[in-house]
PDB file of N, CA and C in Angstrom:
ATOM      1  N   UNK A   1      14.463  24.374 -10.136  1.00  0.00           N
ATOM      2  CA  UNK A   1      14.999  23.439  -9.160  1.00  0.00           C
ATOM      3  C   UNK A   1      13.989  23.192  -8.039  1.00  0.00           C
ATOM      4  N   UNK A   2      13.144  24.198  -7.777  1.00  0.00           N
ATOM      5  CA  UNK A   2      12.296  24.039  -6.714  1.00  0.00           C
ATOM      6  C   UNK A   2      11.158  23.369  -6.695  1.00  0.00           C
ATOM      7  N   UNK A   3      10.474  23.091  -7.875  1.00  0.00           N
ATOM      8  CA  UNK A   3       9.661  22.455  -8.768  1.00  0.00           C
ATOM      9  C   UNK A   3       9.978  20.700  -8.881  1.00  0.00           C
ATOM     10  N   UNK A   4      11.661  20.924  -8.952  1.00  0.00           N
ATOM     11  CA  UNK A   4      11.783  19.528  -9.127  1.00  0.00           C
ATOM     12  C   UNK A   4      12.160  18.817  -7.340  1.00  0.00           C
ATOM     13  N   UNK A   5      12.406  19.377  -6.627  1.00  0.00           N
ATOM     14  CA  UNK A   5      12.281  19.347  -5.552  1.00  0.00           C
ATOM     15  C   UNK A   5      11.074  19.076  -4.668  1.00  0.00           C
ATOM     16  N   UNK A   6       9.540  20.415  -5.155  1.00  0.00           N
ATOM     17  CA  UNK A   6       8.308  19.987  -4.634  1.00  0.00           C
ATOM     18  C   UNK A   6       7.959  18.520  -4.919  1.00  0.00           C
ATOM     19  N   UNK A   7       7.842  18.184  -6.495  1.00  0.00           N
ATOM     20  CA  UNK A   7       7.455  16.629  -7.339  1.00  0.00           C
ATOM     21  C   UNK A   7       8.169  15.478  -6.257  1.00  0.00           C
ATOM     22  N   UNK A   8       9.366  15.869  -6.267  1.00  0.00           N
ATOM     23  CA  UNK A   8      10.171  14.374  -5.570  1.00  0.00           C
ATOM     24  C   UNK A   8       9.548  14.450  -3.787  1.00  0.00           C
ATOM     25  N   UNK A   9       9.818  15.511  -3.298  1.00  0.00           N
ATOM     26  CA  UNK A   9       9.607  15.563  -1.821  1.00  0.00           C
ATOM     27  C   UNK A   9       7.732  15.365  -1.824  1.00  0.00           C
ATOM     28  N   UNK A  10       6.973  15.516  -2.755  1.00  0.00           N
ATOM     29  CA  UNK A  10       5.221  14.785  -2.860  1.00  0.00           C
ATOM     30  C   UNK A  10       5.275  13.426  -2.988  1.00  0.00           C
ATOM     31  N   UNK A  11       5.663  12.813  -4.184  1.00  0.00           N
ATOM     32  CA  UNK A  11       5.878  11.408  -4.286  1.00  0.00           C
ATOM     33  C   UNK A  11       6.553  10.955  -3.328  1.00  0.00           C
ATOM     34  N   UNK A  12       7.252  11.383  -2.635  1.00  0.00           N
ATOM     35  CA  UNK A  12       8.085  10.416  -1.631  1.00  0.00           C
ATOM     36  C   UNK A  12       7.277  10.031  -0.325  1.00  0.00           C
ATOM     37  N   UNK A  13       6.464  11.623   0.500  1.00  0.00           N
ATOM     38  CA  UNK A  13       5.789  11.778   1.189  1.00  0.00           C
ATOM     39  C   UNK A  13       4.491  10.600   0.789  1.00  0.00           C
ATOM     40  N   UNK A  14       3.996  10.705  -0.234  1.00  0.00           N
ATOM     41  CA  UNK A  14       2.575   9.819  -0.947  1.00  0.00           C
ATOM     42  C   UNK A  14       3.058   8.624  -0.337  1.00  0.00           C
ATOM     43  N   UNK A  15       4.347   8.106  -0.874  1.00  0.00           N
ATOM     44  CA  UNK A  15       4.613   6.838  -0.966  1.00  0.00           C
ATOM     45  C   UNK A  15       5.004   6.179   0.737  1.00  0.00           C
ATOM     46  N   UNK A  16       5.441   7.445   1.344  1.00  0.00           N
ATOM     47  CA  UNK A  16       5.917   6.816   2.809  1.00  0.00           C
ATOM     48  C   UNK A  16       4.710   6.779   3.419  1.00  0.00           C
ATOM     49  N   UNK A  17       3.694   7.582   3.011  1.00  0.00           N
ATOM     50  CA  UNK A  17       2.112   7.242   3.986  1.00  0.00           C
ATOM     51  C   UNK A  17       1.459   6.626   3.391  1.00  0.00           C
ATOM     52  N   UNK A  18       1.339   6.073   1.966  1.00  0.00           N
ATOM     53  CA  UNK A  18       0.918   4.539   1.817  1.00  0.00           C
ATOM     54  C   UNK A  18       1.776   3.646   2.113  1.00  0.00           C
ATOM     55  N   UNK A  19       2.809   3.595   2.326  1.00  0.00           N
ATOM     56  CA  UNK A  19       3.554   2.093   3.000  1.00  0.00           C
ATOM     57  C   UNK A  19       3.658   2.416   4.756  1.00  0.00           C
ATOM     58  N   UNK A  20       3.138   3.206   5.123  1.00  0.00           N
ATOM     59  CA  UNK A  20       3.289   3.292   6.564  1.00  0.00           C
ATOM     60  C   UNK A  20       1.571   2.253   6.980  1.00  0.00           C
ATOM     61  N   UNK A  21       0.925   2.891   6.206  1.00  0.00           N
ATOM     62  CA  UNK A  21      -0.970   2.207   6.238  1.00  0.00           C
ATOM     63  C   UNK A  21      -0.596   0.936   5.993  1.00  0.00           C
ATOM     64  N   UNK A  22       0.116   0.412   4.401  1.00  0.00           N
ATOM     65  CA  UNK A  22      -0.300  -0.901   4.510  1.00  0.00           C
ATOM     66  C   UNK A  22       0.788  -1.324   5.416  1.00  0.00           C
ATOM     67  N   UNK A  23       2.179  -1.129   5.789  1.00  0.00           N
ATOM     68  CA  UNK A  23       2.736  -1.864   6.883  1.00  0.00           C
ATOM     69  C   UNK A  23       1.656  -2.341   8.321  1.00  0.00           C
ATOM     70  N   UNK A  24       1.089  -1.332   8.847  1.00  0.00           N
ATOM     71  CA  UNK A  24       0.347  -1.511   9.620  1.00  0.00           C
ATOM     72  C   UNK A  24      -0.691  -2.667   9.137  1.00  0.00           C
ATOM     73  N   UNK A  25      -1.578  -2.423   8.193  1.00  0.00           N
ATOM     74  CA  UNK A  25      -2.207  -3.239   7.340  1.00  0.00           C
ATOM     75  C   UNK A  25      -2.024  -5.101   7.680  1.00  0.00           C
ATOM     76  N   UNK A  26      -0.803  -5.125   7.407  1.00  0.00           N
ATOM     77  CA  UNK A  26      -0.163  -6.197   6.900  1.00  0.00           C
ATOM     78  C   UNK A  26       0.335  -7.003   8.059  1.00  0.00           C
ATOM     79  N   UNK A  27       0.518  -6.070   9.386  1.00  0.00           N
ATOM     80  CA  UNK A  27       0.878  -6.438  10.395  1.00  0.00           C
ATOM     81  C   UNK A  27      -1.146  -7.129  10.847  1.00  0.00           C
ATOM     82  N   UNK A  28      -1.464  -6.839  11.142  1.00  0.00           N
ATOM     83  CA  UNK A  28      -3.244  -6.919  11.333  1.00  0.00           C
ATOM     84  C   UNK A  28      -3.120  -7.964  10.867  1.00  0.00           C
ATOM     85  N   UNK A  29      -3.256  -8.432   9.282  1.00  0.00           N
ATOM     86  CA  UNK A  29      -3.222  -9.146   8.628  1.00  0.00           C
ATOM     87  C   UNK A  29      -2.602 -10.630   9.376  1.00  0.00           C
ATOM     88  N   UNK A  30      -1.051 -10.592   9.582  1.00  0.00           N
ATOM     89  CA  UNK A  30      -0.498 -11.252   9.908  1.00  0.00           C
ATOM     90  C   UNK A  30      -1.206 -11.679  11.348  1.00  0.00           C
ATOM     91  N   UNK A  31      -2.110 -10.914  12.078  1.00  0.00           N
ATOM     92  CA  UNK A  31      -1.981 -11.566  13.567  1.00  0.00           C
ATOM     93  C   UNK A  31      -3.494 -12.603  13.146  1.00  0.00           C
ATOM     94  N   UNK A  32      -4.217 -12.093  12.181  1.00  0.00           N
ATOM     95  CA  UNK A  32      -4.933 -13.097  11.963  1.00  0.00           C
ATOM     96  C   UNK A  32      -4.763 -13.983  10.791  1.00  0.00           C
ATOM     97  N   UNK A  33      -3.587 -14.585  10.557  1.00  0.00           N
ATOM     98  CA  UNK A  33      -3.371 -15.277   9.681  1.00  0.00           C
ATOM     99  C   UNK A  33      -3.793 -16.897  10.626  1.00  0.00           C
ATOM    100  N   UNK A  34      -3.301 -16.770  11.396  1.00  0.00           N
ATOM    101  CA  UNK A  34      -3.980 -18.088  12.305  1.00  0.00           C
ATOM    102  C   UNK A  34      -5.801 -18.557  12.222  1.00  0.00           C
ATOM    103  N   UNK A  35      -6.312 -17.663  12.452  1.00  0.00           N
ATOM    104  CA  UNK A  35      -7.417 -17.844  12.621  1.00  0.00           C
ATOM    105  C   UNK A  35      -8.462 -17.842  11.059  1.00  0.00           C
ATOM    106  N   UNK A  36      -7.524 -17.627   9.958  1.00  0.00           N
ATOM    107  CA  UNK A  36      -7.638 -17.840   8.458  1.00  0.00           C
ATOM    108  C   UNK A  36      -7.093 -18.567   7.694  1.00  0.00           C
ATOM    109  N   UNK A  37      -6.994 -20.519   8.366  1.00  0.00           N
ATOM    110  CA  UNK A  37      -6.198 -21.677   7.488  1.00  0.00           C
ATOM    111  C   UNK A  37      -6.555 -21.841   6.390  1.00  0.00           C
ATOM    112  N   UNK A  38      -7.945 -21.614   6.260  1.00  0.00           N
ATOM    113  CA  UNK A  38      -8.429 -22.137   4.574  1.00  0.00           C
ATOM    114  C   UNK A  38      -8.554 -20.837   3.854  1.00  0.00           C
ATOM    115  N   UNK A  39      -7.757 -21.954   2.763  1.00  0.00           N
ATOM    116  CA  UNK A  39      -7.550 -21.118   1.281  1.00  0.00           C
ATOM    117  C   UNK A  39      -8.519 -20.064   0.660  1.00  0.00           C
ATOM    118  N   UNK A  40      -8.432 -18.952   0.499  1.00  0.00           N
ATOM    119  CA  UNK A  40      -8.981 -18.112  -0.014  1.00  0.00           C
ATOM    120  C   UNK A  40      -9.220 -17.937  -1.453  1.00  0.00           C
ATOM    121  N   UNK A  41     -10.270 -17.356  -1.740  1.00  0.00           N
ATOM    122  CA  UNK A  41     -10.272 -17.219  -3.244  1.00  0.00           C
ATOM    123  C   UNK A  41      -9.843 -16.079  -3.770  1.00  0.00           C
ATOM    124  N   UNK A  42      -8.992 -15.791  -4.730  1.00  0.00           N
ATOM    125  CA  UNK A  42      -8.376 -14.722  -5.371  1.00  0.00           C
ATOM    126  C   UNK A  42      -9.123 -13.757  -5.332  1.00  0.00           C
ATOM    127  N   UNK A  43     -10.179 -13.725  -6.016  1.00  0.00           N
ATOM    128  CA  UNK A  43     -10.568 -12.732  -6.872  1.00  0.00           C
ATOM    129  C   UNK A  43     -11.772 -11.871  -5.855  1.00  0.00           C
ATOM    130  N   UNK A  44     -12.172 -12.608  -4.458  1.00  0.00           N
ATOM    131  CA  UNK A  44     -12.650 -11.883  -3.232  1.00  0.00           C
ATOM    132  C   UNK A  44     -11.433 -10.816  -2.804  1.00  0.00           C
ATOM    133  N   UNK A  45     -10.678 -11.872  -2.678  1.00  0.00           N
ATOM    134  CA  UNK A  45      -9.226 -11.588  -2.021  1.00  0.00           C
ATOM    135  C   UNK A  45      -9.107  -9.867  -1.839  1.00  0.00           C
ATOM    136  N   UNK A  46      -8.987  -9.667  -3.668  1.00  0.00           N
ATOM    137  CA  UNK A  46      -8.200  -8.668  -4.200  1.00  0.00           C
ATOM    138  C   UNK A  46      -9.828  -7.617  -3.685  1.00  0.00           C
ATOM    139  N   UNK A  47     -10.547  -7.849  -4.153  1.00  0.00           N
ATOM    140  CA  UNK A  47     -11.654  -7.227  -4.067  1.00  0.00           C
ATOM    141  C   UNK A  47     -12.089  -6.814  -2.112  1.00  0.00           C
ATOM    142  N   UNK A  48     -11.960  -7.314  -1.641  1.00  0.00           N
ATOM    143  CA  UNK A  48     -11.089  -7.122  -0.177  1.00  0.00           C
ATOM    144  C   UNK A  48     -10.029  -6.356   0.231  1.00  0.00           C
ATOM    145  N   UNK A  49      -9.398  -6.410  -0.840  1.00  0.00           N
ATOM    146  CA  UNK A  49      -7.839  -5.291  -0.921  1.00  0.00           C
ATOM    147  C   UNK A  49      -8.062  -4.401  -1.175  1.00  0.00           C
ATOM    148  N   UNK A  50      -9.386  -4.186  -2.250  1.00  0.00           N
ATOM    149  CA  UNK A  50      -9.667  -2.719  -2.599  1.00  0.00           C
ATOM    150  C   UNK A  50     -10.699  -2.248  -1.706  1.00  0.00           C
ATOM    151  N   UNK A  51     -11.671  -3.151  -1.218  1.00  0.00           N
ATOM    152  CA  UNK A  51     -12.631  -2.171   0.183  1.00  0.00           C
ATOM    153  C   UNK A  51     -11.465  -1.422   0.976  1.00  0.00           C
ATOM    154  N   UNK A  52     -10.559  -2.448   1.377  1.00  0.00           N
ATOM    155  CA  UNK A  52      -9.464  -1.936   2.242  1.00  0.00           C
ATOM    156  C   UNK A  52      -9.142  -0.902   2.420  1.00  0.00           C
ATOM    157  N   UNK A  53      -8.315  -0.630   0.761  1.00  0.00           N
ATOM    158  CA  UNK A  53      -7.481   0.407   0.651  1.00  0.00           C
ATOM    159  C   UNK A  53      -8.739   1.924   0.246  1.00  0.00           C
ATOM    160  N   UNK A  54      -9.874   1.287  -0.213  1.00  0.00           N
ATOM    161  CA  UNK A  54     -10.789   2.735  -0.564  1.00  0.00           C
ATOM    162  C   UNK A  54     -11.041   3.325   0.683  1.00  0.00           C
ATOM    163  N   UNK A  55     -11.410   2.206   1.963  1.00  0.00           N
ATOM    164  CA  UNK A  55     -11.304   3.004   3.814  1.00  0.00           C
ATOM    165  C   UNK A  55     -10.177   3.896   3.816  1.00  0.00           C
ATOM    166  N   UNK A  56      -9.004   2.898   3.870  1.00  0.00           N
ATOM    167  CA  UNK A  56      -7.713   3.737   4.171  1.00  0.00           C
ATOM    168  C   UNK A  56      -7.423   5.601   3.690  1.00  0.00           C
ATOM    169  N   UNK A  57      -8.224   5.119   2.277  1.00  0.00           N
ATOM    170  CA  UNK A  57      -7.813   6.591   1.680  1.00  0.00           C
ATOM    171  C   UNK A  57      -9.071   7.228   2.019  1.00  0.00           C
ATOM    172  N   UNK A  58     -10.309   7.003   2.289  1.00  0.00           N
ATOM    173  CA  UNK A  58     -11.459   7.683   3.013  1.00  0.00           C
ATOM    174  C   UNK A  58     -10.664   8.236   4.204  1.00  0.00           C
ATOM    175  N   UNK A  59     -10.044   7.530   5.237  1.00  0.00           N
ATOM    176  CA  UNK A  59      -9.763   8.097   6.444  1.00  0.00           C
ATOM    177  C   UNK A  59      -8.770   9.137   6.490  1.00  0.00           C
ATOM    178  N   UNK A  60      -7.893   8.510   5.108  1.00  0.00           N
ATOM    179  CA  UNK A  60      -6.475   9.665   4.844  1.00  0.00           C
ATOM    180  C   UNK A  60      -7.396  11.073   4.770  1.00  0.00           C
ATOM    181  N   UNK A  61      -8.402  10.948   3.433  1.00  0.00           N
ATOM    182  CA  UNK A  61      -8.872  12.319   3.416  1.00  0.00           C
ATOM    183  C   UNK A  61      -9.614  13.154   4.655  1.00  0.00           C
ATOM    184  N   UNK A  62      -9.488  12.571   5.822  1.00  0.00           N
ATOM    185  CA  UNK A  62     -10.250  13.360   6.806  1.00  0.00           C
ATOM    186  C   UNK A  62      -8.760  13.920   7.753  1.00  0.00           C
ATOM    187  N   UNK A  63      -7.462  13.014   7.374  1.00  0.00           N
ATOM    188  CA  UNK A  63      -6.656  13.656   8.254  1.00  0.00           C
ATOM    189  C   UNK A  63      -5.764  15.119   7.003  1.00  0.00           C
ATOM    190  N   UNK A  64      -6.006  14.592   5.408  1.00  0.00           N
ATOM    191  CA  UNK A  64      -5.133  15.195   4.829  1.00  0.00           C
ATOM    192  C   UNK A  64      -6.792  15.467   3.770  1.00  0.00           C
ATOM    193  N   UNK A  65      -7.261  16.875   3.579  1.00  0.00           N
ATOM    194  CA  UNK A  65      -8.744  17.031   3.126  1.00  0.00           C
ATOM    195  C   UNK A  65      -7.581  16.981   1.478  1.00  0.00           C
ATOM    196  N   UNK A  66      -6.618  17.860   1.209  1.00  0.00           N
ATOM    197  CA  UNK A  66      -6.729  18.574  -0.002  1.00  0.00           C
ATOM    198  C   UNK A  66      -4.875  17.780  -0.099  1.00  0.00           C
ATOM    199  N   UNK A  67      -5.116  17.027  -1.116  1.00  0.00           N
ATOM    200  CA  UNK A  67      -3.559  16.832  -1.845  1.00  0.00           C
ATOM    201  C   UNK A  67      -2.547  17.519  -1.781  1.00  0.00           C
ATOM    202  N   UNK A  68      -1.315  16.884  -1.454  1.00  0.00           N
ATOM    203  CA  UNK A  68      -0.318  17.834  -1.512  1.00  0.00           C
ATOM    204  C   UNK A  68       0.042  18.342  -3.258  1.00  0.00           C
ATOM    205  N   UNK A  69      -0.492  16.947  -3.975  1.00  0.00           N
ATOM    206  CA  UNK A  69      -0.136  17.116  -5.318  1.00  0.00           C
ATOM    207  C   UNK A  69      -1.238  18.058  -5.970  1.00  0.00           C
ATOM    208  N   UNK A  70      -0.154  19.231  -6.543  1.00  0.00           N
ATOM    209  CA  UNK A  70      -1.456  20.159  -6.998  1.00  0.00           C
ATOM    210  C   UNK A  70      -1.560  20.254  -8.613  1.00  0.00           C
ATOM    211  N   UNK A  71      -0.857  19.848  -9.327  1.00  0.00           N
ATOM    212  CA  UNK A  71      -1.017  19.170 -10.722  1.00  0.00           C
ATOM    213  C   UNK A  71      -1.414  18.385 -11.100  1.00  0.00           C
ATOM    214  N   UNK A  72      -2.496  18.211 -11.960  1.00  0.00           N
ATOM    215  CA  UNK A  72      -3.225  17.134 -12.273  1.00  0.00           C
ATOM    216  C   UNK A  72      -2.658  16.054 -13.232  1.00  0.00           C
ATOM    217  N   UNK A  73      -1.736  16.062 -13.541  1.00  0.00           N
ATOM    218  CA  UNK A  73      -0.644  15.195 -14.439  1.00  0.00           C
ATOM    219  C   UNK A  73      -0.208  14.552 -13.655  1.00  0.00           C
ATOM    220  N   UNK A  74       0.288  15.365 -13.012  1.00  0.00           N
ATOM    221  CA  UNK A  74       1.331  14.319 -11.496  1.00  0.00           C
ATOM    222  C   UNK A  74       0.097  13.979 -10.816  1.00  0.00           C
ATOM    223  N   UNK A  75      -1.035  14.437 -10.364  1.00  0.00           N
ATOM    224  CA  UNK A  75      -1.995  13.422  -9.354  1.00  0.00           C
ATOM    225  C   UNK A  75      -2.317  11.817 -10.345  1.00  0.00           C
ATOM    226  N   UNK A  76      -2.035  12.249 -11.434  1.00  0.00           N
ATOM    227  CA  UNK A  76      -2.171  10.852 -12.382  1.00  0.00           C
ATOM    228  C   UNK A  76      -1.038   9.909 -12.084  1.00  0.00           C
ATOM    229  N   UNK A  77      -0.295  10.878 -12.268  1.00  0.00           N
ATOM    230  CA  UNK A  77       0.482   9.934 -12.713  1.00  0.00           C
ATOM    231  C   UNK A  77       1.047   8.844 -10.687  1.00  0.00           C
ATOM    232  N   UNK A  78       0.998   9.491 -10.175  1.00  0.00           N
ATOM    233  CA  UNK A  78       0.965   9.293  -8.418  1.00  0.00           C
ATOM    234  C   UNK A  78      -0.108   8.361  -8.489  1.00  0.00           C
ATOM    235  N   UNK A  79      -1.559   8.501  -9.271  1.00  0.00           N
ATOM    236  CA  UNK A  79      -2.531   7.506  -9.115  1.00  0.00           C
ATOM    237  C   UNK A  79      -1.657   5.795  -9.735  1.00  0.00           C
ATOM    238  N   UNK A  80      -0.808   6.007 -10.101  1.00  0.00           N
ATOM    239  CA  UNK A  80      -0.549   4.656 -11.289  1.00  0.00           C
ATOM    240  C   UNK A  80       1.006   4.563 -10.181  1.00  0.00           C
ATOM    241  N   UNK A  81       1.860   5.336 -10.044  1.00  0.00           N
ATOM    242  CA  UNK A  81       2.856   4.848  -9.726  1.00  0.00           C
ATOM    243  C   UNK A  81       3.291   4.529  -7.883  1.00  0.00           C
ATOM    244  N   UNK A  82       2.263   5.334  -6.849  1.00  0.00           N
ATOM    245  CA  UNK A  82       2.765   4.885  -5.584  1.00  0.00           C
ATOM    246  C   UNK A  82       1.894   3.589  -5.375  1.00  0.00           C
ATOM    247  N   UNK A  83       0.825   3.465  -5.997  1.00  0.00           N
ATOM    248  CA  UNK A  83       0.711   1.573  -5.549  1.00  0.00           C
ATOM    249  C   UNK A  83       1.582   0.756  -5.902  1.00  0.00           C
ATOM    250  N   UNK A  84       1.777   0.765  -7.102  1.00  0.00           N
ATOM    251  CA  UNK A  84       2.856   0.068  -7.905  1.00  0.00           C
ATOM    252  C   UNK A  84       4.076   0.239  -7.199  1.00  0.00           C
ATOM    253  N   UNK A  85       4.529   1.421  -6.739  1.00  0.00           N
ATOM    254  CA  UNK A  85       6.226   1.289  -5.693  1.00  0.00           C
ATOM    255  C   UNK A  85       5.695   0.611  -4.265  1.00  0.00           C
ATOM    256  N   UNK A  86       4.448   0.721  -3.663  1.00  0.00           N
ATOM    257  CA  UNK A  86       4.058  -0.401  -2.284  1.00  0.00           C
ATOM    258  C   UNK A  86       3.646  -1.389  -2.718  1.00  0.00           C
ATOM    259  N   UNK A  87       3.716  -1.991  -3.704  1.00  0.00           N
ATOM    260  CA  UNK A  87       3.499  -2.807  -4.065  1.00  0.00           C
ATOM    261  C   UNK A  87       4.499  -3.845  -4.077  1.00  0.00           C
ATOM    262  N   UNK A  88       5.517  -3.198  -4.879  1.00  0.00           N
ATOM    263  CA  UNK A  88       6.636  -3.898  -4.653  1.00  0.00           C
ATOM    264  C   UNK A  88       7.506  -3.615  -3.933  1.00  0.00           C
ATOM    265  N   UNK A  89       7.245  -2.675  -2.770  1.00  0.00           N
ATOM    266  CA  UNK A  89       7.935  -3.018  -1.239  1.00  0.00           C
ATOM    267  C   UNK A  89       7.251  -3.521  -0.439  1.00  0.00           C
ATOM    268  N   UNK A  90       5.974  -4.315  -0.548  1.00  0.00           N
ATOM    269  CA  UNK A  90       5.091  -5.300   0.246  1.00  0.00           C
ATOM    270  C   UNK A  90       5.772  -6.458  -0.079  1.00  0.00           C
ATOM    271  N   UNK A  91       6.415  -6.674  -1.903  1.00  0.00           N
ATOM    272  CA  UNK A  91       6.423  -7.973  -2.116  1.00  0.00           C
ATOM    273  C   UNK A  91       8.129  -8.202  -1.881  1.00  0.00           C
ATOM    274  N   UNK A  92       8.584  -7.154  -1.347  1.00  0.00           N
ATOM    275  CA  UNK A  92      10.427  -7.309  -0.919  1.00  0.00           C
ATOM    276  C   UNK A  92       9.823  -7.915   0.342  1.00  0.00           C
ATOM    277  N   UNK A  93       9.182  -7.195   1.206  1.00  0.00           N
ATOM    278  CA  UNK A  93       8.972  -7.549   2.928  1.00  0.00           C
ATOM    279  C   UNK A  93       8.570  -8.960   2.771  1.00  0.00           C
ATOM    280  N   UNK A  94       7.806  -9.534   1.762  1.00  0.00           N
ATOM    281  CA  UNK A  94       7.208 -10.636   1.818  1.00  0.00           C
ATOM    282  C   UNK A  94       8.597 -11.561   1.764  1.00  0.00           C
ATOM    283  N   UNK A  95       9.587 -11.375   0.673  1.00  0.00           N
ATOM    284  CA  UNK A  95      10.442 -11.906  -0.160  1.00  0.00           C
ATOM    285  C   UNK A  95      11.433 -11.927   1.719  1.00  0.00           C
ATOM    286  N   UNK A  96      11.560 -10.880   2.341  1.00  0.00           N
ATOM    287  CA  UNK A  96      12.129 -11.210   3.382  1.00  0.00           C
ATOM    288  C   UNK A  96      11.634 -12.156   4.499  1.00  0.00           C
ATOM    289  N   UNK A  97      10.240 -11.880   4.528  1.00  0.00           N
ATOM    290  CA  UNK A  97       9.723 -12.901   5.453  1.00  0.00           C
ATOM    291  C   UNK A  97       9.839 -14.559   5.033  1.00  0.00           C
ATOM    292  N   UNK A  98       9.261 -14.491   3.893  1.00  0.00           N
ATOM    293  CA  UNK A  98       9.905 -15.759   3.483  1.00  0.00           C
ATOM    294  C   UNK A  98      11.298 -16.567   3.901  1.00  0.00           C
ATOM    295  N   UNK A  99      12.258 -15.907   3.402  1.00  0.00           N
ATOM    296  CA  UNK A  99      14.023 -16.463   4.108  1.00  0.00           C
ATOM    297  C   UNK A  99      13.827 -16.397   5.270  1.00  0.00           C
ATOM    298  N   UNK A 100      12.897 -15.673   6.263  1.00  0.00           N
ATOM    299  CA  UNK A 100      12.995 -16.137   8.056  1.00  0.00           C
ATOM    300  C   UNK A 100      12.064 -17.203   8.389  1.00  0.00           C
ATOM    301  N   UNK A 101      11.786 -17.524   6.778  1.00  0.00           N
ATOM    302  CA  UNK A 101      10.555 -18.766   7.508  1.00  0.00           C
ATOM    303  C   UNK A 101       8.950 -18.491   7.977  1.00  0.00           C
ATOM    304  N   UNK A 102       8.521 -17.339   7.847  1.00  0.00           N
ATOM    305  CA  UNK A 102       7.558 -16.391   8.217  1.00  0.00           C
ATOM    306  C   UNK A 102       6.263 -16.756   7.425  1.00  0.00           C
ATOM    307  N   UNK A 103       4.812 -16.922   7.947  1.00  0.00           N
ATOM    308  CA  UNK A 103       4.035 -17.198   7.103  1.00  0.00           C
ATOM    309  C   UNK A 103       3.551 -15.699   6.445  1.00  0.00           C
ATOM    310  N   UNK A 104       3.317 -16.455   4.984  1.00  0.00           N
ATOM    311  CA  UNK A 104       3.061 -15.234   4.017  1.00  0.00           C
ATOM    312  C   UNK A 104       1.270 -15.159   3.923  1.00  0.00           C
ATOM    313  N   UNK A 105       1.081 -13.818   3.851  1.00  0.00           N
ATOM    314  CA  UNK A 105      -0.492 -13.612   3.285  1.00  0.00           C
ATOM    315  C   UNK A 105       0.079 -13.097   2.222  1.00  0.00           C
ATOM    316  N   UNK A 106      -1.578 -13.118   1.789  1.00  0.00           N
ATOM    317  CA  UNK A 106      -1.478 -12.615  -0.168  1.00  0.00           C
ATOM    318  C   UNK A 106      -1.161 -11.384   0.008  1.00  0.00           C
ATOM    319  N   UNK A 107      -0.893 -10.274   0.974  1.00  0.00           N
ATOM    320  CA  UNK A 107      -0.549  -8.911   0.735  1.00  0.00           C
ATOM    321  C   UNK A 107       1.496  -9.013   0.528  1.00  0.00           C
ATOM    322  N   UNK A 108       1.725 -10.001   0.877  1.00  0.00           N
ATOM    323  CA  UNK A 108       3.017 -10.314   0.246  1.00  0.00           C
ATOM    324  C   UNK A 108       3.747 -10.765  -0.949  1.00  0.00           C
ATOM    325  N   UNK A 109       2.997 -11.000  -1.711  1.00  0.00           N
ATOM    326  CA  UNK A 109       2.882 -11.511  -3.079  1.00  0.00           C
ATOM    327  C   UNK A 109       2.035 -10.473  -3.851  1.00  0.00           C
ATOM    328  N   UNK A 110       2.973  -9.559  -4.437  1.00  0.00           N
ATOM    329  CA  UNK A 110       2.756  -9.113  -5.152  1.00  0.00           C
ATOM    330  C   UNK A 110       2.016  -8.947  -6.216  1.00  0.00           C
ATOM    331  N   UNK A 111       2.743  -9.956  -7.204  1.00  0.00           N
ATOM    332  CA  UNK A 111       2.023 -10.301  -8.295  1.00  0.00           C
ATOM    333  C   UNK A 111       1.028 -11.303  -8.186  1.00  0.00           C
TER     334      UNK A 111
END
C-alpha cells in the first residue's frame, strides 16, 4: 500500500511542478502576446517550446538535484506521461480562455 501511495503522491507532485512552471510560463507568454501580431511558424514555435522547457528543467535540477522518482520504469514512464497530462491541462485553460474571449497563444492548443 505504501508503494502505491509513494508512485501516486511522485506523479502528482511531478505533475503539479510542471503545471505550476508552465502556468507561470504561459502567463509571460500572454503579456507578450501584444507585442507578437505576426504569425509564427510552427515548427520554430515548438522548437522554442523545447529550449523552454530544457531551461525550466535545468533550473528545476538546481532547486530539486536528485528525483523523487527512484525507479527507473516509473522515471520512464513520468518521462511520457506528465507532459502529456500538462499538456492537456494547458489545452483545458486554453479551451477556457477561449469562452471568455481571451487571446490564445500556441501554448494553448495543445494539439
Amino acid at each position: 500500500m505504501e508503494l502505491i501511495f509513494e508512485v501516486v503522491f511522485q506523479f502528482l507532485f511531478e505533475i503539479i511542478l510542471q503545471f505550476i512552471v508552465e502556468l507561470l510560463f504561459e502567463l509571460g507568454l500572454h503579456s507578450l502576446a501584444d507585442t507578437l501580431k505576426k504569425p509564427r511558424n510552427p515548427g520554430l514555435s515548438t522548437l522554442g517550446f523545447v529550449l523552454w522547457g530544457a531551461m525550466a528543467g535545468g533550473i528545476s535540477l538546481l532547486i530539486f538535484p536528485t528525483s523523487h522518482i527512484v525507479d527507473p520504469d516509473l522515471r520512464i514512464a513520468n518521462l511520457i506521461l506528465t507532459p502529456t497530462a500538462i499538456g492537456v491541462l494547458m489545452m483545458l485553460i486554453g479551451k477556457f480562455r477561449n469562452k471568455r474571449g481571451q487571446k490564445l497563444v500556441k501554448l494553448d492548443r495543445f494539439g
